[in-house]
Protein backbone atom coordinates (compact mmCIF):
# COMPACT_ATOMS: atom_id res chain seq x y z
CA UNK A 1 47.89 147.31 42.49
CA UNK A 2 50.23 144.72 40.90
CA UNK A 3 52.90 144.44 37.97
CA UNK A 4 49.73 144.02 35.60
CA UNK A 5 48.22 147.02 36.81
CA UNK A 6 51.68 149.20 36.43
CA UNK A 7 51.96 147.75 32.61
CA UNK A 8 48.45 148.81 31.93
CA UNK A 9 49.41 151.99 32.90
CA UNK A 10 52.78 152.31 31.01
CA UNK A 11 50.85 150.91 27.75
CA UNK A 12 47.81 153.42 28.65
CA UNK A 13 50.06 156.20 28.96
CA UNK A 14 48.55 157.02 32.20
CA UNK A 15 51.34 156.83 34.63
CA UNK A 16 50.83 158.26 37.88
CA UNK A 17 53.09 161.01 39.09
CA UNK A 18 53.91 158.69 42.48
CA UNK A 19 54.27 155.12 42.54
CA UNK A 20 56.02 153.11 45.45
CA UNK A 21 56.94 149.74 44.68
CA UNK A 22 57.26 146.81 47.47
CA UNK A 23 57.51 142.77 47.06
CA UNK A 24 59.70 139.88 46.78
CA UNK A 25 60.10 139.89 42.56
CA UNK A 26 62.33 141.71 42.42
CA UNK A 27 62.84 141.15 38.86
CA UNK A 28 59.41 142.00 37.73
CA UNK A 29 60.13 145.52 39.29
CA UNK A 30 63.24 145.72 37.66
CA UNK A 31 61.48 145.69 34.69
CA UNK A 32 58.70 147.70 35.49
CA UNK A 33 61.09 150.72 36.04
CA UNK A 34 63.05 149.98 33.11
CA UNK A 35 59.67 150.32 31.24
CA UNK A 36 58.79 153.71 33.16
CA UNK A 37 62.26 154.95 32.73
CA UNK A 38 62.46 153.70 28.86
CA UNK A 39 58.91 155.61 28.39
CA UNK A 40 59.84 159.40 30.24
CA UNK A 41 63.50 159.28 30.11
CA UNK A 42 65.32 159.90 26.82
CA UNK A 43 68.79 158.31 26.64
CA UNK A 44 70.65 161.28 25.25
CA UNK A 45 69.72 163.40 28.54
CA UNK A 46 69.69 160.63 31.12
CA UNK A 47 72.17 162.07 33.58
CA UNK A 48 69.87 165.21 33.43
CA UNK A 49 66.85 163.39 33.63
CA UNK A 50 67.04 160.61 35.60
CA UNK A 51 68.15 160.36 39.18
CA UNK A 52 68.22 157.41 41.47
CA UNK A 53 68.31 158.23 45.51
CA UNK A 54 69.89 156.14 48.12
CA UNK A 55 67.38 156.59 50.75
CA UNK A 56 69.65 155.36 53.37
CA UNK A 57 71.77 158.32 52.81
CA UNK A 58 69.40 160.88 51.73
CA UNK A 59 67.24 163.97 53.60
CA UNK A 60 63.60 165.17 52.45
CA UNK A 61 65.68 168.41 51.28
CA UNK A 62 67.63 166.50 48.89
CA UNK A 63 64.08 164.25 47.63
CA UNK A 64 62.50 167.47 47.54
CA UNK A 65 64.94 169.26 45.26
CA UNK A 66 65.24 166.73 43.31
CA UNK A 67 61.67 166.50 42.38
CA UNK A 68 61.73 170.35 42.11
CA UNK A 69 64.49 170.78 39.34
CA UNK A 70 63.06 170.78 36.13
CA UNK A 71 63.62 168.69 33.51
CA UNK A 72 66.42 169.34 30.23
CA UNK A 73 64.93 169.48 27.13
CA UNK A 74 62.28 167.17 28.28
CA UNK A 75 58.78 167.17 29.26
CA UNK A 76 59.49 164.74 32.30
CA UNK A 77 61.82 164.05 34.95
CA UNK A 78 62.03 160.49 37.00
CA UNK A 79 63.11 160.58 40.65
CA UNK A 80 64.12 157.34 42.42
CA UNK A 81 64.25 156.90 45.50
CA UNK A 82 65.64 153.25 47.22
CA UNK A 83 64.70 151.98 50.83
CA UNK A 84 64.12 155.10 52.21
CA UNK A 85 64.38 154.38 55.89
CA UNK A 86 60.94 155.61 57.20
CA UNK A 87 58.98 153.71 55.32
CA UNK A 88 59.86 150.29 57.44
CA UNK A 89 59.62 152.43 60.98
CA UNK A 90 63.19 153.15 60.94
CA UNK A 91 64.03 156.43 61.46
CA UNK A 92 67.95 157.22 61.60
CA UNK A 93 68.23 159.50 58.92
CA UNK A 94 64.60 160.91 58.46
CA UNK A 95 63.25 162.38 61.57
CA UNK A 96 59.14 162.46 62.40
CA UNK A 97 59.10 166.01 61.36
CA UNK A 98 60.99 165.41 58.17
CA UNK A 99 58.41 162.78 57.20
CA UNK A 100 55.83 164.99 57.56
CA UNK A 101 56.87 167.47 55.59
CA UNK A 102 57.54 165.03 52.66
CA UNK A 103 54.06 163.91 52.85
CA UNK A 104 52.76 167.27 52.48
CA UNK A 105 55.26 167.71 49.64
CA UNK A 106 53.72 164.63 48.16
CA UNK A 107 50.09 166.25 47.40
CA UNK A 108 51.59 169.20 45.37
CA UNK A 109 54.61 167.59 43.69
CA UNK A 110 55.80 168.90 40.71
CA UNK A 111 53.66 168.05 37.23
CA UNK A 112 57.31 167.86 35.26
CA UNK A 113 58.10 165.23 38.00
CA UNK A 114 58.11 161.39 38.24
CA UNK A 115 58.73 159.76 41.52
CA UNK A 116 58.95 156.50 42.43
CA UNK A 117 59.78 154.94 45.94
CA UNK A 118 61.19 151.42 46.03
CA UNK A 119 61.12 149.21 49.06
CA UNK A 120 62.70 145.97 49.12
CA UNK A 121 62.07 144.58 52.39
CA UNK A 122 59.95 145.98 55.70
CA UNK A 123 57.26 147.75 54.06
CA UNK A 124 54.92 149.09 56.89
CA UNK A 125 51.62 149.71 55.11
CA UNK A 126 50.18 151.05 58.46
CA UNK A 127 52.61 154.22 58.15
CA UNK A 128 50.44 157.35 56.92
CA UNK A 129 53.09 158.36 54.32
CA UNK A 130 52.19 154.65 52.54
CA UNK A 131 48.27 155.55 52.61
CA UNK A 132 49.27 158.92 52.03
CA UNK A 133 51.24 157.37 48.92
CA UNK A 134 48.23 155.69 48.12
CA UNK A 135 46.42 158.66 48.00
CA UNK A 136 47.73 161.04 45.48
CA UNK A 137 49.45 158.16 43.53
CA UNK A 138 49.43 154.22 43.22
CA UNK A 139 51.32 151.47 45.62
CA UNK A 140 52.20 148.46 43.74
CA UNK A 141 53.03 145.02 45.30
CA UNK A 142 55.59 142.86 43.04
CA UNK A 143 54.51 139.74 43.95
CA UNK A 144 55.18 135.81 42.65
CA UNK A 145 53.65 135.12 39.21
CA UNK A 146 51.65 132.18 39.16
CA UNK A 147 48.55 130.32 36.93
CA UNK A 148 48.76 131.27 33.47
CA UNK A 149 50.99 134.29 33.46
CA UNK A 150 53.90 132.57 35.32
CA UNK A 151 52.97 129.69 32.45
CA UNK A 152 53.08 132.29 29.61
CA UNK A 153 56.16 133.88 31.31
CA UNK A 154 58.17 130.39 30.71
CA UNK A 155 57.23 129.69 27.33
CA UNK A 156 58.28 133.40 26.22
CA UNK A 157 61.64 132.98 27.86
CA UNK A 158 62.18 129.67 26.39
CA UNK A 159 61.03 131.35 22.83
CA UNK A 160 63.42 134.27 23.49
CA UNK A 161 65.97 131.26 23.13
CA UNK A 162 64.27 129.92 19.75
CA UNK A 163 62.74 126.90 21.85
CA UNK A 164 59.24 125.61 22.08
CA UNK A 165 58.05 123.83 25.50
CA UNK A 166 54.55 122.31 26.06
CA UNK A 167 52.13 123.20 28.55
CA UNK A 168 52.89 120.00 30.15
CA UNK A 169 56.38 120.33 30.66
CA UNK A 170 55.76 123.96 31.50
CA UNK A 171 54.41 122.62 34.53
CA UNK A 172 56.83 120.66 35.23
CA UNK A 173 59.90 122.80 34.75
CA UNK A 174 57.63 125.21 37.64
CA UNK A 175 57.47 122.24 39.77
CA UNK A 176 60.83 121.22 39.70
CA UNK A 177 62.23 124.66 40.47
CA UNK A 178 60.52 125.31 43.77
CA UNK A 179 60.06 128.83 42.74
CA UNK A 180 56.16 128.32 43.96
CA UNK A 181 56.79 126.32 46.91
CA UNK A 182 55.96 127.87 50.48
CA UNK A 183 58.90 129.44 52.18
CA UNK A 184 60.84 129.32 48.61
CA UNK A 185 63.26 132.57 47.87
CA UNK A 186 63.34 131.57 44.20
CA UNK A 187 62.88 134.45 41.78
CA UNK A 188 61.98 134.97 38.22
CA UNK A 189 65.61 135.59 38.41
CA UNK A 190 66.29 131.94 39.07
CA UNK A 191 63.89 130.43 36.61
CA UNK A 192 65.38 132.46 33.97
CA UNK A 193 69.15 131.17 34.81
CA UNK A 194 67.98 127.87 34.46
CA UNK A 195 66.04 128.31 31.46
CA UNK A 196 69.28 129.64 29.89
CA UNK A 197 70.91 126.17 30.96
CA UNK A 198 68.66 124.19 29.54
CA UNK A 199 68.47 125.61 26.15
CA UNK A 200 72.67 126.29 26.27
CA UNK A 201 72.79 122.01 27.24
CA UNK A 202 70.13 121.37 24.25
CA UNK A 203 71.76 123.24 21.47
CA UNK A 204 69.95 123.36 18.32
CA UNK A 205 67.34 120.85 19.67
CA UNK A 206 64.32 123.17 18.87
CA UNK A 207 62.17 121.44 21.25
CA UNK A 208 62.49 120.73 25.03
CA UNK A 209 61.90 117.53 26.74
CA UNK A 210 61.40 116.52 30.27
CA UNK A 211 63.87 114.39 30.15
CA UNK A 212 66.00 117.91 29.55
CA UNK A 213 64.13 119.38 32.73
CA UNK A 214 64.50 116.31 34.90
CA UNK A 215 68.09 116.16 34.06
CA UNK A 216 69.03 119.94 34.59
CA UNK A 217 66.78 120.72 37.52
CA UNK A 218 68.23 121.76 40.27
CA UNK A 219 68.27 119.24 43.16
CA UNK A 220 65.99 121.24 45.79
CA UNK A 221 66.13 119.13 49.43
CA UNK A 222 62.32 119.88 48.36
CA UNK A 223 62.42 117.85 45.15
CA UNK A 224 64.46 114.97 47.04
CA UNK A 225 62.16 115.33 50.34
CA UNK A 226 59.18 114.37 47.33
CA UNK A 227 61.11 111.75 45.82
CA UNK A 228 62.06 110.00 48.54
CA UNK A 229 58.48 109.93 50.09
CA UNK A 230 57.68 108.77 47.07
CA UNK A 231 60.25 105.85 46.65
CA UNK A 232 58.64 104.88 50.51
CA UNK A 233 55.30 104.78 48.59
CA UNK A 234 56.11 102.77 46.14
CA UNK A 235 58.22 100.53 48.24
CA UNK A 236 61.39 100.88 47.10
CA UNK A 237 63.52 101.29 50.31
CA UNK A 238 66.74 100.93 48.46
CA UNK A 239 65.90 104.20 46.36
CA UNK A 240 64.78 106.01 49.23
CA UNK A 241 68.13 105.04 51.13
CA UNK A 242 69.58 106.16 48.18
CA UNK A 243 68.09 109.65 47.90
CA UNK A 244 69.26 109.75 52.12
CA UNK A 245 72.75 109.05 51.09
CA UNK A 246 72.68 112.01 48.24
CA UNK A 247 71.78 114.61 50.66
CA UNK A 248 74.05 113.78 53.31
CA UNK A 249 76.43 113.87 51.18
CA UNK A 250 75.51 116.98 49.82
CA UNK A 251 75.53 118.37 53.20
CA UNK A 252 72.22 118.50 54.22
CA UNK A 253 71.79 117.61 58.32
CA UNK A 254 70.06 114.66 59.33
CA UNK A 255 67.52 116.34 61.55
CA UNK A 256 66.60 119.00 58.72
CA UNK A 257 66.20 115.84 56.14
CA UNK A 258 63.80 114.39 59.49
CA UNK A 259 61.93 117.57 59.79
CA UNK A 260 61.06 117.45 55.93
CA UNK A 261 60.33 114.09 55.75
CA UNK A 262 57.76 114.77 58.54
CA UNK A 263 56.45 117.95 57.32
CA UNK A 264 55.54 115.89 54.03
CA UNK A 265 53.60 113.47 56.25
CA UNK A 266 51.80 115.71 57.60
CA UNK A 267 50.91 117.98 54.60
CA UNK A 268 50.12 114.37 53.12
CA UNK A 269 47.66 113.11 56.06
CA UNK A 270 45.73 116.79 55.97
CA UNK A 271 45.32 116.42 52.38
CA UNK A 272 44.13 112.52 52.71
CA UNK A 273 41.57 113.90 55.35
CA UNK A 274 40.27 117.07 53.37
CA UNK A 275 39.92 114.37 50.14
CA UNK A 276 38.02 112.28 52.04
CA UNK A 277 35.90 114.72 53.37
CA UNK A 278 34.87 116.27 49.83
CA UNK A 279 37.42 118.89 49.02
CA UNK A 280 38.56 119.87 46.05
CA UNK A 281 42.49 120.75 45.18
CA UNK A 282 41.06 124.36 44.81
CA UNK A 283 39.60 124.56 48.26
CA UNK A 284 42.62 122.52 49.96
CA UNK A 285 45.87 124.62 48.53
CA UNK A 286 44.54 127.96 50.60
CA UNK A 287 43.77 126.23 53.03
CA UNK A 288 47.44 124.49 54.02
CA UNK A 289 49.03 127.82 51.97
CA UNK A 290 49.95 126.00 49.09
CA UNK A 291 49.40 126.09 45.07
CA UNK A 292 46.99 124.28 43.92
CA UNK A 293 49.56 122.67 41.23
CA UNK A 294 51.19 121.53 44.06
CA UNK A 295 47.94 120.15 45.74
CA UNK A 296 47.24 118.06 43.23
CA UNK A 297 51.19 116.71 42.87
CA UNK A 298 50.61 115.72 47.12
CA UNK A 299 47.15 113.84 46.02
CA UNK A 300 48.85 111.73 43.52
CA UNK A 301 51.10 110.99 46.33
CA UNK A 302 48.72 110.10 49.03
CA UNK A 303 46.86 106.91 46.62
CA UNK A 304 50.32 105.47 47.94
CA UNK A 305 49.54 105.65 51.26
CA UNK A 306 46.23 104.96 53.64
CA UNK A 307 45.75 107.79 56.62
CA UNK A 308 46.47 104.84 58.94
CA UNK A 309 50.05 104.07 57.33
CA UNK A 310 50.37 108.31 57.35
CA UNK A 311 49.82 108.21 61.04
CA UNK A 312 52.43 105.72 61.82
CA UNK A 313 54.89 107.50 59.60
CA UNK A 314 54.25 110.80 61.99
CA UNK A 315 54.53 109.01 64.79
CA UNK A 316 57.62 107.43 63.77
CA UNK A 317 59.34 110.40 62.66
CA UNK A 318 58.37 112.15 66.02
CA UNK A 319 59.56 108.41 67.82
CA UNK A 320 63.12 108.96 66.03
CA UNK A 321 63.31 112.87 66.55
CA UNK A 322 63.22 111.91 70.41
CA UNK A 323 65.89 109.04 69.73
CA UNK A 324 67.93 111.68 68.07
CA UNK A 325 67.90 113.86 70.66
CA UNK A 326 68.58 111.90 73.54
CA UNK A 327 71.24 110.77 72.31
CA UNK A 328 70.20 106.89 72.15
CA UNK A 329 70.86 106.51 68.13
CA UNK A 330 73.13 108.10 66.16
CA UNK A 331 71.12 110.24 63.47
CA UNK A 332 72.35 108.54 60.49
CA UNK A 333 71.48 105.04 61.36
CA UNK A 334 68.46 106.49 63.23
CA UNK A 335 67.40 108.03 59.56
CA UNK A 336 68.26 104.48 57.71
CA UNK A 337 66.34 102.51 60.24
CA UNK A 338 63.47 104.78 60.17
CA UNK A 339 63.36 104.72 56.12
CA UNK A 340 63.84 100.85 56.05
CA UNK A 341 60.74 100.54 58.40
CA UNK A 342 58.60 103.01 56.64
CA UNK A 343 58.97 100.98 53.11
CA UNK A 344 58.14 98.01 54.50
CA UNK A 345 54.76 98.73 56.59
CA UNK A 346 53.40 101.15 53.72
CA UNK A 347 50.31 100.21 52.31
């Protein structure tokens, strides 16, 4: 199951007794409990009511009882219980025995009862207490929006602001933030921070611009990785030298700026090769892990460049890497030298 599927529920009214929630977005299950809590919990018996569990410092006895006290002038009671240790093969505070009793527990909980697991990090959805979980209720995976909801998702928060975006810059503003971008720990969090900034730095302007994204956004070594590719393309070694001297002094390393810069080759030459062989942006993105906004951003990139000029850049970042290492150039000038050369032998 996913967010979606828990919001169905909640707008169904056909919540399950047992949910356990796992994933990264941490905000969209934030919200999902407020909604469950919001929909069983009334405010004026909350501390009756509702009960959140540390599961790191927790037995099955106290779950168990927990579950098993009825609710106050109520019809419902929510139980929730956080991390609980056995759940990512740990087992310091819930022994094998323990767990086993709680899964028995599980099948004949009480119908007054609500209870939701939570598991930020380590899920092990081997373990027979996750099936198990799966069995009498639902497991739900937060995981990053994307396609139209994470597009619908912007322009709502923008509108909760009174501002209007277009799809366009919608795109944009996604692109710019890295939250989609492999390896990225960007949240929905994030993007709503910096949709705040923008429409605190735009006032009463009812309408956002790019040039109000490209100014704000935050300056990923991502972003500037793209840019200064991009300067190579286009020839303009003095930019790209440029965009080098910004994230040095922004304390980036040399060799992580190197590794970048050659991982953006290479996603560029696999991309030039799968184009040429027929495939589409759809069929490349799952193929290199990647969204296929982002695809199609690289593509753009690559008329810039011929697959022999993106071979010689690989081979010259691996030539410098070596230089680096063996101490026969000092990474900085190593860097420049290497960024001079590329903008010059480009197609």
């Amino acid at each position: 199951m996913s967010y979606k599927d828990v919001m169905a529920d909640l707008k169904n009214n056909q919540l399950s007794h047992i949910y356990l929630f796992h994933g990264t977005e941490f905000y969209l299950m934030e919200h999902a409990i407020r909604g469950i809590k919001n929909k069983l919990v009334d405010d004026g018996f909350s501390e009756l009511n509702y009960q959140v569990i540390d599961g790191k410092d927790t037995t099955v006895d106290q779950i168990i009882n927990a579950c098993e006290t009825l609710p106050f002038m109520a019809e419902a009671r929510l139980v929730i219980v956080k991390d609980l240790e056995c759940f990512a093969g740990k087992r310091k505070n819930i022994s094998e025995d323990e767990e086993k009793r709680l899964i028995e527990y599980l099948s004949n909980i009480s119908y007054t009862t609500y209870l939701l697991f939570t598991v930020t990090e380590g899920l092990d959805k081997r373990k027979k207490i996750v099936k198990d979980i799966g069995k009498y209720g639902k497991v739900v995976e937060f995981d990053k929006m994307d396609g139209t909801d994470l597009s619908k998702w912007v322009a709502k928060s923008f509108g909760k602001f009174g501002k209007k975006i277009s799809e366009k810059d919608i795109l944009r503003f996604i692109e710019v933030s890295s939250y989609l971008e492999k390896g990225s720990n960007k949240s929905l969090k994030d993007l709503e921070n910096e949709i705040k900034k923008i429409s605190d730095y735009i006032g009463d302007q009812p309408i956002v611009s790019l040039k109000d994204i490209e100014l704000l956004a935050p300056k990923t070594i991502e972003n500037n990785i793209f840019n200064l590719v991009e300067s190579i393309g286009e020839k303009k070694g003095e930019k790209a030298l440029m965009l080098l001297s910004d994230m040095l002094l922004e304390g980036e390393p040399e060799i992580r700026i190197l590794f970048m810069i050659t991982r953006q080759f290479r996603i560029l030459y696999q991309i030039k090769l799968m184009e040429s062989q027929g495939y589409t942006p759809m069929a490349i993105a799952p193929k290199l892990g990647l969204q296929q906004f982002i695809v199609k951003k690289y593509l753009k990139q690559t008329t810039n460049f011929d697959k022999n000029s993106l071979q010689m850049a690989l081979y010259k970042c691996l030539e410098t890497d070596r230089g680096i290492k063996k101490g026969k150039i000092s990474p900085r000038l190593g860097m420049e030298l290497l960024i001079s050369e590329f903008a010059t032998y480009v197609k």
